[in-house]
PDB file of N, CA and C in Angstrom:
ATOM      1  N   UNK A   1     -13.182 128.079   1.301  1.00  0.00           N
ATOM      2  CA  UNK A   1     -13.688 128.785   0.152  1.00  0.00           C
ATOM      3  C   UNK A   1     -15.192 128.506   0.028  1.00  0.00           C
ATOM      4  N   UNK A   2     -15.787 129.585  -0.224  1.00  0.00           N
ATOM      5  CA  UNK A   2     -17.417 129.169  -0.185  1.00  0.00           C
ATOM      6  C   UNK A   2     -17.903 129.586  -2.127  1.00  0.00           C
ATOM      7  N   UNK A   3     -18.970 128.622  -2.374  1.00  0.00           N
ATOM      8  CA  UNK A   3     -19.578 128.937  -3.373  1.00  0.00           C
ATOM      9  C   UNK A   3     -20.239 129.815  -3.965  1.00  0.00           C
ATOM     10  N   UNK A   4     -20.860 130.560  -3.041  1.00  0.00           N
ATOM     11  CA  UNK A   4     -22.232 131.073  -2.694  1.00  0.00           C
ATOM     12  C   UNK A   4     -23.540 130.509  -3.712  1.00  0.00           C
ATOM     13  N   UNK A   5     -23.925 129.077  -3.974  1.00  0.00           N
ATOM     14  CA  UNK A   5     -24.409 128.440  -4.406  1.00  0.00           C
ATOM     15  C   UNK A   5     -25.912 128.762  -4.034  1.00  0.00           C
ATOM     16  N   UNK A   6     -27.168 128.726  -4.974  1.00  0.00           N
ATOM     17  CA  UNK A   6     -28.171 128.493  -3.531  1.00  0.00           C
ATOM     18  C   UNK A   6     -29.144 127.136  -4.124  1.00  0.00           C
ATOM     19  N   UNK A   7     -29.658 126.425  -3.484  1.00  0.00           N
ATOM     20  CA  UNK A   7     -29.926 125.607  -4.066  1.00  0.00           C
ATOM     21  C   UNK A   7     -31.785 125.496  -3.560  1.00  0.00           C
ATOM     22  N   UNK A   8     -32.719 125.597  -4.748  1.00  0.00           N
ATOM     23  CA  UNK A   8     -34.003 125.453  -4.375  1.00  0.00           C
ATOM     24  C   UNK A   8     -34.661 124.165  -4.569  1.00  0.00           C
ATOM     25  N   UNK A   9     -35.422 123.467  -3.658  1.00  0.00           N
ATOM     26  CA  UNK A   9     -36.234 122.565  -3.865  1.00  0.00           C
ATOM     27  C   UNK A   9     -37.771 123.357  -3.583  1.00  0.00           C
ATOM     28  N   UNK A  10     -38.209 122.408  -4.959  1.00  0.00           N
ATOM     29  CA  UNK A  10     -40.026 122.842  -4.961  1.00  0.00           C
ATOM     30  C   UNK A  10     -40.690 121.931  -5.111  1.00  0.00           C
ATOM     31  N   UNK A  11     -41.904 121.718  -5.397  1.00  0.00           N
ATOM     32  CA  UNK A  11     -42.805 120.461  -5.307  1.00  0.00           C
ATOM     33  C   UNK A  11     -42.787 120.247  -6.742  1.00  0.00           C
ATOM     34  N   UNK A  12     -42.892 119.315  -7.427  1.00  0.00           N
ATOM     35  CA  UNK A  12     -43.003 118.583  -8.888  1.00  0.00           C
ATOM     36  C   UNK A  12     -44.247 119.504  -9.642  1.00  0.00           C
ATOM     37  N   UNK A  13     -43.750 119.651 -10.367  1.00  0.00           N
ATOM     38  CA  UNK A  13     -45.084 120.599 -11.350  1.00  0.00           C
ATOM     39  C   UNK A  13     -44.632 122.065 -11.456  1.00  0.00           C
ATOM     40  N   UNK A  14     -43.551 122.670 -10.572  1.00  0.00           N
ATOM     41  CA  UNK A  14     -43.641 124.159 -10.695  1.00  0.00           C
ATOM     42  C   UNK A  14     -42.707 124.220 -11.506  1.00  0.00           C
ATOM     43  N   UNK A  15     -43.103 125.514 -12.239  1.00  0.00           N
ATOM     44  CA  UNK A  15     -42.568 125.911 -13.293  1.00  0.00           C
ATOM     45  C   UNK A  15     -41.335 127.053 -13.188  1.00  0.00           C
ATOM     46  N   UNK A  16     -40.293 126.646 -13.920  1.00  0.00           N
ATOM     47  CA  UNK A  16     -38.687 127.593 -12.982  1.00  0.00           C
ATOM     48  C   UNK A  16     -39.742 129.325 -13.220  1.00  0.00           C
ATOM     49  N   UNK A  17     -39.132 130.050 -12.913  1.00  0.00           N
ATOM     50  CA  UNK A  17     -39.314 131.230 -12.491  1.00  0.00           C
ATOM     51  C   UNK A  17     -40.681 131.498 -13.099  1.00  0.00           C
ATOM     52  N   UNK A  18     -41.489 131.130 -12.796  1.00  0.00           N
ATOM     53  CA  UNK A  18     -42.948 131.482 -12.753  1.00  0.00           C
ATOM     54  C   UNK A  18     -43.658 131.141 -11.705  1.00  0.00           C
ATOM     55  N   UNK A  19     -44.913 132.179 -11.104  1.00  0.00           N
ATOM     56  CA  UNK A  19     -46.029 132.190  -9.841  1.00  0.00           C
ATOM     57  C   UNK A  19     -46.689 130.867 -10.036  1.00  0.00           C
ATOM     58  N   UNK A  20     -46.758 129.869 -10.976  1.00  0.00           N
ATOM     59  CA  UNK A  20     -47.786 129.277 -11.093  1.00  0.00           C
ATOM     60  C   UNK A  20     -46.965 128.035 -11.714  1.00  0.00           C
ATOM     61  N   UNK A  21     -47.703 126.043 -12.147  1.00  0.00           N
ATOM     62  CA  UNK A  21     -46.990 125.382 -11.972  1.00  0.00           C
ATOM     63  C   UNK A  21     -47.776 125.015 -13.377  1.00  0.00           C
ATOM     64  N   UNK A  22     -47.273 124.312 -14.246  1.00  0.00           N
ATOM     65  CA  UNK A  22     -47.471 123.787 -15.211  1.00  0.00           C
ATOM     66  C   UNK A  22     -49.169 123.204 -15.085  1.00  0.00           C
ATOM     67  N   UNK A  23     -49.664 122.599 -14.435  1.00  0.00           N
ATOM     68  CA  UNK A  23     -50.831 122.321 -14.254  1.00  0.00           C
ATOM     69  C   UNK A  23     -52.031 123.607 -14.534  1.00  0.00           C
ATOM     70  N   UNK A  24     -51.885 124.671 -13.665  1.00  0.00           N
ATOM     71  CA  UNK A  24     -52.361 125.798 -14.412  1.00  0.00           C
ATOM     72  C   UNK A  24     -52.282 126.572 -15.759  1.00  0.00           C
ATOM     73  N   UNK A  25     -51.040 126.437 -15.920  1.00  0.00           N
ATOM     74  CA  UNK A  25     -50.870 127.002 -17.339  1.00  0.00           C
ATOM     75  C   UNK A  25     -51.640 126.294 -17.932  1.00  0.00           C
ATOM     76  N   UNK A  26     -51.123 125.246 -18.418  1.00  0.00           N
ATOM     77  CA  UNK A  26     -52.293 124.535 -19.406  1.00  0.00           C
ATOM     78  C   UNK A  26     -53.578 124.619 -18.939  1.00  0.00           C
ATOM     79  N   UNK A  27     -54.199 123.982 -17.915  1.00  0.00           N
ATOM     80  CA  UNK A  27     -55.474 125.152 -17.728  1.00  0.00           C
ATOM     81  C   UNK A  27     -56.138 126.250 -18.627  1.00  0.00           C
ATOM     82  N   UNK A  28     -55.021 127.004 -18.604  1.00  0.00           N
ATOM     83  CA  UNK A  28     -55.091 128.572 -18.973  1.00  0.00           C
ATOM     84  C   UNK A  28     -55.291 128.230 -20.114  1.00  0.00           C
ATOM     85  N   UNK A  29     -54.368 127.403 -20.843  1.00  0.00           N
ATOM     86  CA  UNK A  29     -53.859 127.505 -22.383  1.00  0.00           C
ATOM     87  C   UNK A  29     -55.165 127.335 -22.988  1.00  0.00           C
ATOM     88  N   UNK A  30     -55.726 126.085 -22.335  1.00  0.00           N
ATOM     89  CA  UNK A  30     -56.992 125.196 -22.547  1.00  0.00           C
ATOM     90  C   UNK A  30     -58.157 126.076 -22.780  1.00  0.00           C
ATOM     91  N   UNK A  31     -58.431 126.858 -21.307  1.00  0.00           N
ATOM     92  CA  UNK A  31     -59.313 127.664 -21.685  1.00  0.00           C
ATOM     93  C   UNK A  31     -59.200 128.746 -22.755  1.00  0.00           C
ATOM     94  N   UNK A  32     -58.235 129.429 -23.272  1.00  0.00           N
ATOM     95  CA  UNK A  32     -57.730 129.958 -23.693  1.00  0.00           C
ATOM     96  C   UNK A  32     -57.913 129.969 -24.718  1.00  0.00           C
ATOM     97  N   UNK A  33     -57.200 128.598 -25.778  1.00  0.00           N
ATOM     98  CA  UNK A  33     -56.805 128.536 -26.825  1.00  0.00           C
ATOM     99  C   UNK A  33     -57.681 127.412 -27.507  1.00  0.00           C
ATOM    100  N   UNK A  34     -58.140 126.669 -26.658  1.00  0.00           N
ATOM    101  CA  UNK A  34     -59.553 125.637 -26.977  1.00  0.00           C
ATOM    102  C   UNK A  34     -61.089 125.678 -26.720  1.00  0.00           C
ATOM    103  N   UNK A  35     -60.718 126.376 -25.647  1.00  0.00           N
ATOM    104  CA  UNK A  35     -62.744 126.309 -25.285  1.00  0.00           C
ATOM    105  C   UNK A  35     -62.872 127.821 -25.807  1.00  0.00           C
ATOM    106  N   UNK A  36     -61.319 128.906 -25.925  1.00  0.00           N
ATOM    107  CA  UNK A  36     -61.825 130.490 -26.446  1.00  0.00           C
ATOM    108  C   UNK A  36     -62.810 130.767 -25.293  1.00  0.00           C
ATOM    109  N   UNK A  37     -62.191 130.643 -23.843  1.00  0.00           N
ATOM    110  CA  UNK A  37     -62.694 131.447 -23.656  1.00  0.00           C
ATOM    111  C   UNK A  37     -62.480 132.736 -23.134  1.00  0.00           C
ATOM    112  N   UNK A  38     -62.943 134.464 -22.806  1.00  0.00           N
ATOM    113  CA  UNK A  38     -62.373 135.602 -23.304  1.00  0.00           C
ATOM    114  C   UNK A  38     -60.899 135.428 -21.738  1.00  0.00           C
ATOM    115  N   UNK A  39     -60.236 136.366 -21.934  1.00  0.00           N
ATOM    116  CA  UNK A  39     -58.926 136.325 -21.163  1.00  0.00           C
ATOM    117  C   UNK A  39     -59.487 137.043 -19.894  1.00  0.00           C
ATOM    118  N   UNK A  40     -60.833 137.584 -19.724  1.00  0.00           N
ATOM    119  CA  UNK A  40     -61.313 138.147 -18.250  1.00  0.00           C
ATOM    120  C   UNK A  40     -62.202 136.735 -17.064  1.00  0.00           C
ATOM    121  N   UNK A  41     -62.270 135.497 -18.075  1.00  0.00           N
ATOM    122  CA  UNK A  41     -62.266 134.482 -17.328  1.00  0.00           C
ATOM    123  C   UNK A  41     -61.663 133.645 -17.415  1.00  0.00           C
ATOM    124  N   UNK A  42     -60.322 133.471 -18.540  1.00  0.00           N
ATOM    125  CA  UNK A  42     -59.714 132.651 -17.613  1.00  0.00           C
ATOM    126  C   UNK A  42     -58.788 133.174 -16.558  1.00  0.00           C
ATOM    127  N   UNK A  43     -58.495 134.260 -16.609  1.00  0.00           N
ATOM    128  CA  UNK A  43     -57.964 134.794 -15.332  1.00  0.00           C
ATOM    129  C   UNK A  43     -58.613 134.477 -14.588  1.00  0.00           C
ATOM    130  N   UNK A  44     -60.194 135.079 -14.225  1.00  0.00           N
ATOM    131  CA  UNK A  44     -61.000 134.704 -13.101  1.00  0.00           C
ATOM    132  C   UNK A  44     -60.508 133.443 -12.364  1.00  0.00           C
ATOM    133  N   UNK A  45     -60.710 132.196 -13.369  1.00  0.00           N
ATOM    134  CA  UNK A  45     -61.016 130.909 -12.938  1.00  0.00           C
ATOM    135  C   UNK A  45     -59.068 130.188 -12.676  1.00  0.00           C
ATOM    136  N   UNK A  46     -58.308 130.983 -13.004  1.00  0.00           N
ATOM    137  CA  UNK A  46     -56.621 130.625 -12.737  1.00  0.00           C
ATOM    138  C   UNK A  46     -56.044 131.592 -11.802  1.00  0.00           C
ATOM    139  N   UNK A  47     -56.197 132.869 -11.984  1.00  0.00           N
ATOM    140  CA  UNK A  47     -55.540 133.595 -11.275  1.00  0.00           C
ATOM    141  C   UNK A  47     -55.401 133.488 -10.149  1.00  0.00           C
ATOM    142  N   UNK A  48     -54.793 133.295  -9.118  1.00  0.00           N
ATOM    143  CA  UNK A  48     -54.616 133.588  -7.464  1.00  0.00           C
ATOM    144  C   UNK A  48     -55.196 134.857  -6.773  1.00  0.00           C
ATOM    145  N   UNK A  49     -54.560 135.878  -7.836  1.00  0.00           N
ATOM    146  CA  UNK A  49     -54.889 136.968  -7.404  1.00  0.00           C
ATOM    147  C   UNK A  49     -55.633 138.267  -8.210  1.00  0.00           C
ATOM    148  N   UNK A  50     -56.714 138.868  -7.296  1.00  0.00           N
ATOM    149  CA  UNK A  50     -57.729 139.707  -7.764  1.00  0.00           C
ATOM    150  C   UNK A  50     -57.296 141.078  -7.485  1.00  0.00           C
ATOM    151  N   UNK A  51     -57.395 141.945  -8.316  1.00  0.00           N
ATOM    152  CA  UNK A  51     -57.066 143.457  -8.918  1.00  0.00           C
ATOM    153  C   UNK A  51     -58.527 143.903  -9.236  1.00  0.00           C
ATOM    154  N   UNK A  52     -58.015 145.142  -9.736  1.00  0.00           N
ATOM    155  CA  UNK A  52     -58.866 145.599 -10.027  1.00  0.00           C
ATOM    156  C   UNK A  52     -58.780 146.038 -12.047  1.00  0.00           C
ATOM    157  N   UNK A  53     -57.940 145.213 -12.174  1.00  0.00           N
ATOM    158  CA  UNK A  53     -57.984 145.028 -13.579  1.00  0.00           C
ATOM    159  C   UNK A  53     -57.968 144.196 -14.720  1.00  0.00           C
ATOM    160  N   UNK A  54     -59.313 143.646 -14.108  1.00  0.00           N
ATOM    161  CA  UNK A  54     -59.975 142.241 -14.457  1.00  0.00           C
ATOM    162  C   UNK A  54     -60.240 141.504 -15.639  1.00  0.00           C
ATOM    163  N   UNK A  55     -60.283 142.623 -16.636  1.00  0.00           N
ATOM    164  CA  UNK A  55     -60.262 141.951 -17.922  1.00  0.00           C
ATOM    165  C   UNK A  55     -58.989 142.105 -18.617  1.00  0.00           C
ATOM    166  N   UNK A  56     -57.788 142.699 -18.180  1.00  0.00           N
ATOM    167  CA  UNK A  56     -56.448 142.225 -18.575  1.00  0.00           C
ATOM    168  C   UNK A  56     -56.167 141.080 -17.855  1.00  0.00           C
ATOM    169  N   UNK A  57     -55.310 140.646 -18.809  1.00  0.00           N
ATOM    170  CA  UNK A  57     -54.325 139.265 -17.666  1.00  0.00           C
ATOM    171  C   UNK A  57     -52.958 139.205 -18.859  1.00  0.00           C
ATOM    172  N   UNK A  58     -51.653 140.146 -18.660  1.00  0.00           N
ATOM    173  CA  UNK A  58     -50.871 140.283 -19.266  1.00  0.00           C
ATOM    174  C   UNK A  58     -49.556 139.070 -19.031  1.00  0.00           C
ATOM    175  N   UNK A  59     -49.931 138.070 -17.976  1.00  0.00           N
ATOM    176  CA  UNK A  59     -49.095 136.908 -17.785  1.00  0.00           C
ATOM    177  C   UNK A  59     -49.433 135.989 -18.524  1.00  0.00           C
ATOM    178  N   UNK A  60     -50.901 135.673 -18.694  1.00  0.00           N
ATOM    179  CA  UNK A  60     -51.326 135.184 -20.190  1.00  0.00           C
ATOM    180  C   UNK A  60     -50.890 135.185 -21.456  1.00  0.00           C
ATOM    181  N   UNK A  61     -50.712 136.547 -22.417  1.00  0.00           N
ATOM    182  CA  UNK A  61     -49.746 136.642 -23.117  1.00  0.00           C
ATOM    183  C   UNK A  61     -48.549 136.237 -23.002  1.00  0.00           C
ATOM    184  N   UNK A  62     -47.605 136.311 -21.788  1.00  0.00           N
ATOM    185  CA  UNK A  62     -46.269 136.370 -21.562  1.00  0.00           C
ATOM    186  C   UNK A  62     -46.158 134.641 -21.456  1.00  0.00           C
ATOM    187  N   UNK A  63     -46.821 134.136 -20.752  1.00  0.00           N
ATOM    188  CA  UNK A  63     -47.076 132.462 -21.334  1.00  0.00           C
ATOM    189  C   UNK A  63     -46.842 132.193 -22.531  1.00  0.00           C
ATOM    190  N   UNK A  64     -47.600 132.955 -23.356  1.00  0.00           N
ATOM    191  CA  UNK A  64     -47.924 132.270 -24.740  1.00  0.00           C
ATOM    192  C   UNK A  64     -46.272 132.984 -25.868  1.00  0.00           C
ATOM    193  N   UNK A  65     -46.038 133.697 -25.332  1.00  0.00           N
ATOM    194  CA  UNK A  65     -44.920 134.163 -25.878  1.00  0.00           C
ATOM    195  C   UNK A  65     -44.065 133.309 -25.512  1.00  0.00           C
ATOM    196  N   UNK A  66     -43.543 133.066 -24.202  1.00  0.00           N
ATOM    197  CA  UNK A  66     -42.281 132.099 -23.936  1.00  0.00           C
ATOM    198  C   UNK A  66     -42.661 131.064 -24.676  1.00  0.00           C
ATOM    199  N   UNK A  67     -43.869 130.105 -24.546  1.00  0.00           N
ATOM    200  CA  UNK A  67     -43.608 128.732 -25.909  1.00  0.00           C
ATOM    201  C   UNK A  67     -43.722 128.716 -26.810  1.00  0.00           C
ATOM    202  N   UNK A  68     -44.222 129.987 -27.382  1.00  0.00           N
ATOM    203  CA  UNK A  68     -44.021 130.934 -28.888  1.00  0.00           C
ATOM    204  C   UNK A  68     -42.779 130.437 -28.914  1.00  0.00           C
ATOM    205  N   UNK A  69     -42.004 131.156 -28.388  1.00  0.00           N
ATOM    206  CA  UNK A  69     -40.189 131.274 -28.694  1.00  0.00           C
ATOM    207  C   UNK A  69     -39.777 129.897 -28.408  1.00  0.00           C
ATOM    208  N   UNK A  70     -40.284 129.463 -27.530  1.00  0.00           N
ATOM    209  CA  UNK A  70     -39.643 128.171 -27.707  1.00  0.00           C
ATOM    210  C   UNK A  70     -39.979 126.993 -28.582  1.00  0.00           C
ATOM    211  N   UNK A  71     -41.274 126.752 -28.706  1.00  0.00           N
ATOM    212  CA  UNK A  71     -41.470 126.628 -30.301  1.00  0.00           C
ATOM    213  C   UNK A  71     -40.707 126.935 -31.724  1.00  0.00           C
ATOM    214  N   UNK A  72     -40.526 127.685 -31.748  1.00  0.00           N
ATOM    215  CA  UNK A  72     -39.469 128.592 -32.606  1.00  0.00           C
ATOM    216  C   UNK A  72     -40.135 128.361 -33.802  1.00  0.00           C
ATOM    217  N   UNK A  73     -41.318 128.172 -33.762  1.00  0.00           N
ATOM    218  CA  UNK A  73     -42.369 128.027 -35.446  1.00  0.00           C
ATOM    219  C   UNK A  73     -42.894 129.779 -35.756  1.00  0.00           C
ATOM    220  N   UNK A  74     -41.815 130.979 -36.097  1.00  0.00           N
ATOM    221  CA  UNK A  74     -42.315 132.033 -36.715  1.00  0.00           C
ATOM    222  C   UNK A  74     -43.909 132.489 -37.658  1.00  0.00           C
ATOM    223  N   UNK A  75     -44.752 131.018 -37.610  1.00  0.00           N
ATOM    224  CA  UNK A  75     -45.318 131.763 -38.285  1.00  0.00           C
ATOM    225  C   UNK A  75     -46.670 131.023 -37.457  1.00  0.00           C
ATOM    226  N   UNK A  76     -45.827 130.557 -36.412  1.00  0.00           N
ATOM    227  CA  UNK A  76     -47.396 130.269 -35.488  1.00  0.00           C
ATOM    228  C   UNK A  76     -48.138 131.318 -34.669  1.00  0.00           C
ATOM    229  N   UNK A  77     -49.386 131.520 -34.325  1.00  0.00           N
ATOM    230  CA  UNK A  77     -49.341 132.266 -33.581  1.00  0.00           C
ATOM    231  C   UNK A  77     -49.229 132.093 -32.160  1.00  0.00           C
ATOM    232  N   UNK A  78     -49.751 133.070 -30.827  1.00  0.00           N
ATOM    233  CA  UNK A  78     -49.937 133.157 -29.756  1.00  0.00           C
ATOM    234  C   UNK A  78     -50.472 131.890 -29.957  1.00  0.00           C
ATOM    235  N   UNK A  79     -51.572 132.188 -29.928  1.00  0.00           N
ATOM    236  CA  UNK A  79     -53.143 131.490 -29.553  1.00  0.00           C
ATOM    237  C   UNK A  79     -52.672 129.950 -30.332  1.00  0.00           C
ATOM    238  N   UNK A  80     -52.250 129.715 -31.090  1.00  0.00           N
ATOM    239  CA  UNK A  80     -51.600 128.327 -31.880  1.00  0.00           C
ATOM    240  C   UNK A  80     -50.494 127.376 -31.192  1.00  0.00           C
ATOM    241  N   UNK A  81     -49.945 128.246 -30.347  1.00  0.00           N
ATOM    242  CA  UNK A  81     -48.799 128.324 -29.590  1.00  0.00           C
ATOM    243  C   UNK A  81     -49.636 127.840 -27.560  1.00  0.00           C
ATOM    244  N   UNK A  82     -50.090 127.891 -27.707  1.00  0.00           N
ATOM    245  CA  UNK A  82     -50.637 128.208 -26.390  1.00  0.00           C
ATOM    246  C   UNK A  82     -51.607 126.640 -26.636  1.00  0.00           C
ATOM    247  N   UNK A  83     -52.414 126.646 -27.900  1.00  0.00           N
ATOM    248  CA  UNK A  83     -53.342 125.581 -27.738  1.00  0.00           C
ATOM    249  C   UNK A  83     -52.491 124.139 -28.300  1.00  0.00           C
ATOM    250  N   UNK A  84     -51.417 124.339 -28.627  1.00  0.00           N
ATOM    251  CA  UNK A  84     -50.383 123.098 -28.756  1.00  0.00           C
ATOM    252  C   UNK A  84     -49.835 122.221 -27.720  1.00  0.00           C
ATOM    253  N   UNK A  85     -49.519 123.402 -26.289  1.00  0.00           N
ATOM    254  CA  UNK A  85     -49.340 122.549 -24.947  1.00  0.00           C
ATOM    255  C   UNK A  85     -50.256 122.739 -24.529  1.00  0.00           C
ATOM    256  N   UNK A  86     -51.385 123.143 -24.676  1.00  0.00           N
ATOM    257  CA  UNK A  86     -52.792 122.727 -24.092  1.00  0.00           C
ATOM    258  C   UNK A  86     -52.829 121.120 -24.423  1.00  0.00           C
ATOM    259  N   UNK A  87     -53.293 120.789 -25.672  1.00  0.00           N
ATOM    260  CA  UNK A  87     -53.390 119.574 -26.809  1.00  0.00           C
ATOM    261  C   UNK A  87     -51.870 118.187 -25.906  1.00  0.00           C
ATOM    262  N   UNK A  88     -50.895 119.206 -25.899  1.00  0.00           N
ATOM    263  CA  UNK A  88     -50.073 118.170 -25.296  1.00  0.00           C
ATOM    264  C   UNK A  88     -50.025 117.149 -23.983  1.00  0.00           C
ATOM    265  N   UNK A  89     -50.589 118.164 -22.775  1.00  0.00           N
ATOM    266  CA  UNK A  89     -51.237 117.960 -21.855  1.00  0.00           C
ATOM    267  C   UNK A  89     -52.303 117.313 -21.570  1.00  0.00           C
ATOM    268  N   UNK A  90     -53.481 117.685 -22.360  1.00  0.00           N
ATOM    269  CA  UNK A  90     -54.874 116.653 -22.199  1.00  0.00           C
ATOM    270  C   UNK A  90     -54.072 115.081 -23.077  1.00  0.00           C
ATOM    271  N   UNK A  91     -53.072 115.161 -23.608  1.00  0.00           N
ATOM    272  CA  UNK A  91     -52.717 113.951 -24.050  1.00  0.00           C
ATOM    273  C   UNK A  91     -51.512 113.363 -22.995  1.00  0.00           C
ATOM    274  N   UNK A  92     -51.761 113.989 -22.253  1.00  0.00           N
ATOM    275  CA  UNK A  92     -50.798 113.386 -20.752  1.00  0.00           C
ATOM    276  C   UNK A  92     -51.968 113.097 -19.089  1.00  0.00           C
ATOM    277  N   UNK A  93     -53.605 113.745 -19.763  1.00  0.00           N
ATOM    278  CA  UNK A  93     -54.419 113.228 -18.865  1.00  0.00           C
ATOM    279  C   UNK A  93     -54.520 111.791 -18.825  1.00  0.00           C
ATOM    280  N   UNK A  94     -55.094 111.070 -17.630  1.00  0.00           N
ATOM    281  CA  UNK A  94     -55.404 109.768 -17.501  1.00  0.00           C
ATOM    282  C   UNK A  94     -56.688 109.560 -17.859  1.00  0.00           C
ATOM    283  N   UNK A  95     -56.681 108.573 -18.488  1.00  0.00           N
ATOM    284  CA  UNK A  95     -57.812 107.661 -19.647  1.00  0.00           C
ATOM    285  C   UNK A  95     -59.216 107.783 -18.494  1.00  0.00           C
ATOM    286  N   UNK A  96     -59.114 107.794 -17.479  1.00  0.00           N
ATOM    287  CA  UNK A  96     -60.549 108.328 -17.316  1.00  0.00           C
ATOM    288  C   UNK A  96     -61.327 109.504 -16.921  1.00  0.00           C
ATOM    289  N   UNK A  97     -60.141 110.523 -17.347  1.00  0.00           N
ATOM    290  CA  UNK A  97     -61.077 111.674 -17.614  1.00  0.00           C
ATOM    291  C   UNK A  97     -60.936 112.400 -19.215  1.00  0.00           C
ATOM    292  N   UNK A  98     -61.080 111.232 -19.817  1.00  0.00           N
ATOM    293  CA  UNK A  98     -61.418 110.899 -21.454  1.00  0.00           C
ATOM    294  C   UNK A  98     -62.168 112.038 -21.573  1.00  0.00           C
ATOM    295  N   UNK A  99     -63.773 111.996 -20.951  1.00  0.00           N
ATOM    296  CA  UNK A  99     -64.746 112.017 -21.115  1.00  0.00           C
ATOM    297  C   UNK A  99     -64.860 113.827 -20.460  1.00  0.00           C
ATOM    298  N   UNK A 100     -63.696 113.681 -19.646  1.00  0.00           N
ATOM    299  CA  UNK A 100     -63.645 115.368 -18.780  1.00  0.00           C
ATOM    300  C   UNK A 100     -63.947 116.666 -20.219  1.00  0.00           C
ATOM    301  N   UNK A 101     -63.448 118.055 -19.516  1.00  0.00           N
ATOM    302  CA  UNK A 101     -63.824 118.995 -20.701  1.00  0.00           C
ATOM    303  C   UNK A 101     -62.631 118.723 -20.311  1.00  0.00           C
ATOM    304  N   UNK A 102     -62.058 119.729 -21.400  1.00  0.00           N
ATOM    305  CA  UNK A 102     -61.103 119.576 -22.168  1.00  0.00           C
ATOM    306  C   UNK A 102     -59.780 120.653 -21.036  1.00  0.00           C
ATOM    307  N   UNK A 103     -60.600 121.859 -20.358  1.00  0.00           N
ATOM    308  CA  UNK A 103     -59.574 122.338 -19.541  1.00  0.00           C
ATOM    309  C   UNK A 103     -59.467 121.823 -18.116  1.00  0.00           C
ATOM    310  N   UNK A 104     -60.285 120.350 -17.879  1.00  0.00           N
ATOM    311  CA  UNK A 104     -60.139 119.512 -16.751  1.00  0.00           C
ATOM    312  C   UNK A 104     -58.995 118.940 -17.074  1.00  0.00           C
ATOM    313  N   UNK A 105     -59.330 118.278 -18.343  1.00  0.00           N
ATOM    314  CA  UNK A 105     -57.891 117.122 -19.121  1.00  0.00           C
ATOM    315  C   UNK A 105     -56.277 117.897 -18.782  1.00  0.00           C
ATOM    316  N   UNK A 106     -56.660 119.183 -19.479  1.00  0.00           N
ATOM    317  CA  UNK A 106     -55.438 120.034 -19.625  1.00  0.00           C
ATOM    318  C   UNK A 106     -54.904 120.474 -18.250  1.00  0.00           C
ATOM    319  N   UNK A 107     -55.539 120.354 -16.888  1.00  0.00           N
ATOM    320  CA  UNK A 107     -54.863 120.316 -15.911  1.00  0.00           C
ATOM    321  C   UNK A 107     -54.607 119.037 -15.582  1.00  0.00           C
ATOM    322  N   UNK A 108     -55.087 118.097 -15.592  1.00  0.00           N
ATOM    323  CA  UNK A 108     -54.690 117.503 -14.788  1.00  0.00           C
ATOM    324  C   UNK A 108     -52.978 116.638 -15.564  1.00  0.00           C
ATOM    325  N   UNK A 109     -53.057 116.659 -16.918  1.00  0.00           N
ATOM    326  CA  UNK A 109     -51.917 116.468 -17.779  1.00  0.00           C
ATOM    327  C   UNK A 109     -50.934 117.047 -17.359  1.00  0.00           C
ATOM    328  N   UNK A 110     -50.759 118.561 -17.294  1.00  0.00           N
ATOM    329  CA  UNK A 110     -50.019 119.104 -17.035  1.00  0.00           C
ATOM    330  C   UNK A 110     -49.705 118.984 -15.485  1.00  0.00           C
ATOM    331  N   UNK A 111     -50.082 118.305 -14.432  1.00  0.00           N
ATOM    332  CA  UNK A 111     -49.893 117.855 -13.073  1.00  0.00           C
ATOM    333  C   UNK A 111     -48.945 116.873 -13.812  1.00  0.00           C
ATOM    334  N   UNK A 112     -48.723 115.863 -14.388  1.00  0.00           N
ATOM    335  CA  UNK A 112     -48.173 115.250 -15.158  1.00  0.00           C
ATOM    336  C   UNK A 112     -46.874 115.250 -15.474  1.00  0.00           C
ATOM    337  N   UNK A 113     -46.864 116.690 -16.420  1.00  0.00           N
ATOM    338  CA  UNK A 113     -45.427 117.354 -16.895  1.00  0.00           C
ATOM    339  C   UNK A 113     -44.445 117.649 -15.630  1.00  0.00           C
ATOM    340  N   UNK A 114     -43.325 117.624 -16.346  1.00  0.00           N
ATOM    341  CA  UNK A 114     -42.119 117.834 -15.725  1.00  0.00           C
ATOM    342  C   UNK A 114     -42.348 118.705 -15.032  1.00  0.00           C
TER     343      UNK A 114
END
């Protein structure tokens, strides 16, 4: 009798069914939701991949929605939502990049996370 089971191994940091691994996101969030800065660079400076429709980045939103919902705080927003695991992350950076900006901290924290 077979299972048809499938079983994936990935490297520590990636995030279940998403292109990208927790280390970036927050990144993103960071730039995003702390330094503000507009969503046509932090795509630039996260994205993998270049289009030709450069000042959207609609996986951005879709980020900030999934820990929206999982949050489950209705009256937070996106952007509130997004700069919370930013904030969580630079508080999972190592003590000597204290001094880093803030979307250095927020990656390297999130290298960190589960």
């Amino acid at each position: 009798m077979r299972c048809g089971a499938v079983l994936l191994v990935v490297p520590r940091g990636v995030v279940p069914r998403r292109h990208y691994g927790y280390a970036a996101i927050a990144m993103a969030f960071a730039l995003w939701a702390l330094v503000q800065a507009p969503v046509s660079e932090v795509r630039r400076r996260v994205c993998a991949w270049r289009t030709s429709h450069e000042m959207r980045w609609p996986t951005l939103a879709r980020w900030a929605r999934a820990t929206h919902d999982e949050i489950g705080d209705a009256s937070m927003t996106l952007v509130a939502a997004a700069a919370r695991v930013a904030q969580v992350a630079i508080g999972r950076a190592p003590p000597h990049l204290r001094h880093a900006e803030r979307w250095a901290q927020a990656f390297a924290g999130g290298a960190a996370m589960p």
